[in-house]
C-alpha atoms as a PDB file:
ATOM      1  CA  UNK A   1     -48.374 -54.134  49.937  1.00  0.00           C
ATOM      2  CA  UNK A   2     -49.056 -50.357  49.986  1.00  0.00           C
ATOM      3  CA  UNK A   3     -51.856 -48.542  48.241  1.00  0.00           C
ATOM      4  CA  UNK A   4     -51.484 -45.803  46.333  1.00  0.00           C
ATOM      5  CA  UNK A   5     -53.222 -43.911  48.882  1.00  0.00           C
ATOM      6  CA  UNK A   6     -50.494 -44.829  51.295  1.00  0.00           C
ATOM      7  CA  UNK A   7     -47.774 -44.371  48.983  1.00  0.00           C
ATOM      8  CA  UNK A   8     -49.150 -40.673  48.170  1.00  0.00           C
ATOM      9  CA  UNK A   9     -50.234 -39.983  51.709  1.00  0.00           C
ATOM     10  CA  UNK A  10     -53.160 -38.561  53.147  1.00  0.00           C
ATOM     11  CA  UNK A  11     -52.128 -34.847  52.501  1.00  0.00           C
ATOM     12  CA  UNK A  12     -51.362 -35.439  49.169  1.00  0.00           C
ATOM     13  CA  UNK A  13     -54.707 -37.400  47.990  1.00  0.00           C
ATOM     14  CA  UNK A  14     -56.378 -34.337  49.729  1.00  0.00           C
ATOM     15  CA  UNK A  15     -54.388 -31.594  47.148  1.00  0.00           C
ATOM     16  CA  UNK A  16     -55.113 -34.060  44.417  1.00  0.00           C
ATOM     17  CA  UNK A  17     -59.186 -34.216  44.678  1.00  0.00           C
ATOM     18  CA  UNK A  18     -58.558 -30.134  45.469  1.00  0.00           C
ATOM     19  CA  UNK A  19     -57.142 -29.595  42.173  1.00  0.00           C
ATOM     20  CA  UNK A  20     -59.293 -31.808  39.939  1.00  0.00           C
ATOM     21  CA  UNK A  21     -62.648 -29.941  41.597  1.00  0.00           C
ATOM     22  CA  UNK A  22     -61.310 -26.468  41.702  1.00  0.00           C
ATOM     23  CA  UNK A  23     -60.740 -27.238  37.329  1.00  0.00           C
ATOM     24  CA  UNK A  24     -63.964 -28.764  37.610  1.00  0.00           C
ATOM     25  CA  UNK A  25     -65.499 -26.235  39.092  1.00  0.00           C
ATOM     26  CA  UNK A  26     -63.873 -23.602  37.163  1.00  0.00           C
ATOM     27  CA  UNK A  27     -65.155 -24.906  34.059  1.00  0.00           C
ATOM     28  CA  UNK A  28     -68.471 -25.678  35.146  1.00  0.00           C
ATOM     29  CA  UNK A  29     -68.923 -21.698  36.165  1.00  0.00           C
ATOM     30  CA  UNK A  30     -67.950 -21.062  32.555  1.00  0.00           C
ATOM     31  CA  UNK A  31     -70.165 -23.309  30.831  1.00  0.00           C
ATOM     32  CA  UNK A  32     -73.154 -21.951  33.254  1.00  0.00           C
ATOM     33  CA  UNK A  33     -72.449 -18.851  32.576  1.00  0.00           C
ATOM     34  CA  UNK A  34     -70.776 -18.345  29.008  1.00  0.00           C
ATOM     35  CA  UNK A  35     -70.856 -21.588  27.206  1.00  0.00           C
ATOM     36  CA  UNK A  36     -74.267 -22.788  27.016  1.00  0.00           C
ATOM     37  CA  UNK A  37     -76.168 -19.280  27.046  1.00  0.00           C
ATOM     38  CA  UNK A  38     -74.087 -18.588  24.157  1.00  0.00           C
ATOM     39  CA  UNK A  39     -75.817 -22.056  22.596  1.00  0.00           C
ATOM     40  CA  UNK A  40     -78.864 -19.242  22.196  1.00  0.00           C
ATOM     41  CA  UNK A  41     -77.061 -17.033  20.057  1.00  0.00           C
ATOM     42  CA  UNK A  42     -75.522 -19.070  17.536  1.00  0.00           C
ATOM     43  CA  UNK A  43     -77.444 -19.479  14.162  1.00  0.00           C
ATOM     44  CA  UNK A  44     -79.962 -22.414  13.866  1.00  0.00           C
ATOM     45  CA  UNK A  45     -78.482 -23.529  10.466  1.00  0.00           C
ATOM     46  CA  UNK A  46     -75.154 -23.725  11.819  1.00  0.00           C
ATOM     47  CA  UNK A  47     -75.748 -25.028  15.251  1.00  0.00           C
ATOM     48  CA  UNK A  48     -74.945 -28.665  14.685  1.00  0.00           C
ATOM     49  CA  UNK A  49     -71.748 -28.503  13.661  1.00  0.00           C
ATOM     50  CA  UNK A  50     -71.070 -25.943  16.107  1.00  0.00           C
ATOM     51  CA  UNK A  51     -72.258 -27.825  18.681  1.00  0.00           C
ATOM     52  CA  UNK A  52     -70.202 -31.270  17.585  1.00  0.00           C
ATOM     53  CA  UNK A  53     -67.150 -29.266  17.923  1.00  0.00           C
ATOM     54  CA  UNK A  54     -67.749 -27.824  21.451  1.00  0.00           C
ATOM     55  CA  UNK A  55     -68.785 -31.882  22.532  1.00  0.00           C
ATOM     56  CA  UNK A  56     -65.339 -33.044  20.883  1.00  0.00           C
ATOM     57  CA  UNK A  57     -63.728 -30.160  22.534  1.00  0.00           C
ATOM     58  CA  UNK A  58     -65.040 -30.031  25.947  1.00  0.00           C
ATOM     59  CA  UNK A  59     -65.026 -33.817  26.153  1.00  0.00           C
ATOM     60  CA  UNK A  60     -61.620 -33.666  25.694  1.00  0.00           C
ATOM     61  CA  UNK A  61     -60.699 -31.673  29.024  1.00  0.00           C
ATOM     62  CA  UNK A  62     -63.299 -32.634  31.245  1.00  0.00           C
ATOM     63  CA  UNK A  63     -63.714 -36.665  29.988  1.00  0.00           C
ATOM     64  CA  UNK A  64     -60.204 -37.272  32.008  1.00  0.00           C
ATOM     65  CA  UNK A  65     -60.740 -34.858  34.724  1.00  0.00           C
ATOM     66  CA  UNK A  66     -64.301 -36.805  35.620  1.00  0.00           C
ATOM     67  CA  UNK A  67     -62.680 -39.758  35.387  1.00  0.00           C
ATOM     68  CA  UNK A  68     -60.024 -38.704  37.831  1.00  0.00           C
ATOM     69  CA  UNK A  69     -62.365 -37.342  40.476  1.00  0.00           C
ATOM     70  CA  UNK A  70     -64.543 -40.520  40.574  1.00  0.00           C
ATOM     71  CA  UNK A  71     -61.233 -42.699  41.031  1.00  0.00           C
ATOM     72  CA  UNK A  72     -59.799 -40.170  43.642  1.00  0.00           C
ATOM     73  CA  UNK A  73     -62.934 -40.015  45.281  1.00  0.00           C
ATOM     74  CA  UNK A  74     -63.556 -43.237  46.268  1.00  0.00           C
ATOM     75  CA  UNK A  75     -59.859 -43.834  46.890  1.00  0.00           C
ATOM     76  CA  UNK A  76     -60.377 -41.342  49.208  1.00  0.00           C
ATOM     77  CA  UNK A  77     -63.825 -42.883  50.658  1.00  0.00           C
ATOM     78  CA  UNK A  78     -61.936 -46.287  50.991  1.00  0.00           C
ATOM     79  CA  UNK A  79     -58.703 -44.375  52.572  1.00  0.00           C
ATOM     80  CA  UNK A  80     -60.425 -42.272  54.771  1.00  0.00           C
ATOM     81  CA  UNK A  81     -62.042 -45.221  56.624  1.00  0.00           C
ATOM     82  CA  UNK A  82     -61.697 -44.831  60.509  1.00  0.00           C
ATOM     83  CA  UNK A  83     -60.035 -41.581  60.028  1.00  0.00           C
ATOM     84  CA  UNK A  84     -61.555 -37.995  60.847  1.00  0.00           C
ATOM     85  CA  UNK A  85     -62.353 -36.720  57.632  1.00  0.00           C
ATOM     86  CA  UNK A  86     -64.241 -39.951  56.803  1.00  0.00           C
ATOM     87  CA  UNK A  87     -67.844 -38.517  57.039  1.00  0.00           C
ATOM     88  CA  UNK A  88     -66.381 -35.400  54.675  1.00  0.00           C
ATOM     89  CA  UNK A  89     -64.955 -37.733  52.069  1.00  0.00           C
ATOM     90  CA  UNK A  90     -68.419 -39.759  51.946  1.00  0.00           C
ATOM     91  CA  UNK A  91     -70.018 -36.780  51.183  1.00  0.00           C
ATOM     92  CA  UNK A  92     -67.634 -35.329  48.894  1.00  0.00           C
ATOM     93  CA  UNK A  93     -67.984 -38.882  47.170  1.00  0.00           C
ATOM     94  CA  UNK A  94     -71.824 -39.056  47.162  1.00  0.00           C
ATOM     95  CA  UNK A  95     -71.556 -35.413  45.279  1.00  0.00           C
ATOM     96  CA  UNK A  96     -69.528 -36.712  42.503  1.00  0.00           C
ATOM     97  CA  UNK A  97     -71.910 -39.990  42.151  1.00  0.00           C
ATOM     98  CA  UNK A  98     -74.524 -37.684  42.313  1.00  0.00           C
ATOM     99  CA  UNK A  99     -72.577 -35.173  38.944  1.00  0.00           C
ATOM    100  CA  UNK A 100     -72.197 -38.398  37.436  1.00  0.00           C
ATOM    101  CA  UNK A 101     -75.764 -39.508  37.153  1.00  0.00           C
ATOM    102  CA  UNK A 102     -76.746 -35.573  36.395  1.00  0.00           C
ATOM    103  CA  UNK A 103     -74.650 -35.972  33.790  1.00  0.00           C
ATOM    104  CA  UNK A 104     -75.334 -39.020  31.957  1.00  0.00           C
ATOM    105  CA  UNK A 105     -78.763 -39.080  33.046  1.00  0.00           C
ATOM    106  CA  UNK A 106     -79.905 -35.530  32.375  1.00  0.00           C
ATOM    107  CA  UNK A 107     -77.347 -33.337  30.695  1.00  0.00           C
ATOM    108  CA  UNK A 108     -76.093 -36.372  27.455  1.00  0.00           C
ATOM    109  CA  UNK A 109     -79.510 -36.609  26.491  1.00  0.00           C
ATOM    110  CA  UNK A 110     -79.711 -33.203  26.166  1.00  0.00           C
ATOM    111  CA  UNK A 111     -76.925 -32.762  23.895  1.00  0.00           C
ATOM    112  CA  UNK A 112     -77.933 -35.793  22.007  1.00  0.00           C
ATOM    113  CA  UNK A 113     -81.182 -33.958  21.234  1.00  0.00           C
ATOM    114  CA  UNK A 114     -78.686 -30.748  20.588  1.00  0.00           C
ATOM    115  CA  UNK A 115     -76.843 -32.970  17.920  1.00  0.00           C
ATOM    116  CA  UNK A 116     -79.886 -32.757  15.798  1.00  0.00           C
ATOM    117  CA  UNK A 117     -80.407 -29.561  15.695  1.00  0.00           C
ATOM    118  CA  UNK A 118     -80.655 -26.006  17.437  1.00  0.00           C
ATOM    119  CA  UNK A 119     -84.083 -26.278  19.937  1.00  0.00           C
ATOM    120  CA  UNK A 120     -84.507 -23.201  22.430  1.00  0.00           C
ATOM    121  CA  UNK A 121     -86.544 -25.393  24.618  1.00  0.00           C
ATOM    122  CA  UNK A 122     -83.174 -28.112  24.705  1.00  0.00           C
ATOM    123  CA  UNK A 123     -80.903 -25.335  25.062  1.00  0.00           C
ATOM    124  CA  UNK A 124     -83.151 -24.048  27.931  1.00  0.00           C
ATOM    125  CA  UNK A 125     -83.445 -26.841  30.035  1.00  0.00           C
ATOM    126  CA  UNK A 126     -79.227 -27.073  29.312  1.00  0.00           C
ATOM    127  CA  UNK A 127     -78.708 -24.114  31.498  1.00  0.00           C
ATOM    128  CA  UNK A 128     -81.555 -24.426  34.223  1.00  0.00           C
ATOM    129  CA  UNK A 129     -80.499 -28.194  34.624  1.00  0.00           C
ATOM    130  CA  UNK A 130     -77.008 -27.107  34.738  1.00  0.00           C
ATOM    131  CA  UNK A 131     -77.304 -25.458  37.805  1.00  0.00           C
ATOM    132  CA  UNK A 132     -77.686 -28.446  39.805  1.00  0.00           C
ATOM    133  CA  UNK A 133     -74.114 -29.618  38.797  1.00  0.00           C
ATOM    134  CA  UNK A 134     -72.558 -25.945  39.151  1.00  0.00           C
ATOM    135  CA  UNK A 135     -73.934 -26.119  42.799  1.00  0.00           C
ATOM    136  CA  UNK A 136     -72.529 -29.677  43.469  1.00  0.00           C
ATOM    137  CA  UNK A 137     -69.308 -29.696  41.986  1.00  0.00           C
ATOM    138  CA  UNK A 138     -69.298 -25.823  44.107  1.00  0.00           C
ATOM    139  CA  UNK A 139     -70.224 -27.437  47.373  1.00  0.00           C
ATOM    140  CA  UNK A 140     -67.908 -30.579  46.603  1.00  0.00           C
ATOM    141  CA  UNK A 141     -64.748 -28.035  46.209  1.00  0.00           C
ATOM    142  CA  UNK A 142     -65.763 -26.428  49.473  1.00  0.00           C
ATOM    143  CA  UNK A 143     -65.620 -29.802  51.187  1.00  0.00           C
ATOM    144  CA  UNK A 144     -62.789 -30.456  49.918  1.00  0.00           C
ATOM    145  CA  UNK A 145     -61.117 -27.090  51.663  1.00  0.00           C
ATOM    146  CA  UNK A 146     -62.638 -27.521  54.697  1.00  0.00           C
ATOM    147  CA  UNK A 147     -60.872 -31.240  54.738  1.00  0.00           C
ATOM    148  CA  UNK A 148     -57.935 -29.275  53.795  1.00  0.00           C
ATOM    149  CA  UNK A 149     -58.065 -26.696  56.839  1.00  0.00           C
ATOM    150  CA  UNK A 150     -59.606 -29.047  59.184  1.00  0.00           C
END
């Protein structure tokens, strides 16, 4: 029976992850650097609903693309057994365990607190948090690469 790993091929599963964490990636940069400093400017009164509808709307495009990495990524862990890039694909794993508990431990309790309410001290810790998944999913794209040109 062949996995889907061996039906894609190695190449292939490589591209895959590449794609998924350079939209990752992408996005993250924007949210560091547009989306949640502009959580400052918006009006205190209105901030709630403001801040539903950029949770509904970002959870739409990145819920399925998080999902994605952490099954490619450990497809890849698993496939990449006894193979070169093996030490590479654990890492490249370990980051996205590591932007998954960032995520839901850290950054979801922060917007739950958002939910309630404008709070510069909330939206605050938002952005300095947030640069510990803009470096990770960074560094987990330029693994990825490297596999790529290696």
């Amino acid at each position: 029976m062949n996995t889907l790993a061996e039906l894609v091929g190695t190449t292939h599963l490589l591209l895959f992850q590449l794609v998924v964490a350079a939209a990752m990636t992408g996005i993250i940069w924007i949210v560091q650097l547009l989306v949640y400093p502009q959580f400052l400017n918006v009006d205190a009164r209105g901030f709630s609903r403001y801040h539903q509808r950029h949770m509904f709307g970002i959870g739409l495009i990145v819920a399925p693309l998080m999902i994605l990495e952490l099954a490619l990524s450990g497809l890849a862990v698993w496939y990449f057994q006894q193979h070169p890039l093996q030490n590479l694909m654990v890492c490249a794993g370990a980051i996205t365990i590591a932007l998954w508990l960032t995520t839901f431990l850290v950054h979801v309790p922060l917007h739950r607190r958002l939910d309630n309410g404008w709070s510069e001290q909330s939206i605050q810790r938002l952005i300095s948090t947030n640069w510990v998944r803009t470096i990770l999913w960074t560094t987990r794209l330029g693994l990825l690469c490297w596999a790529i040109l290696i």
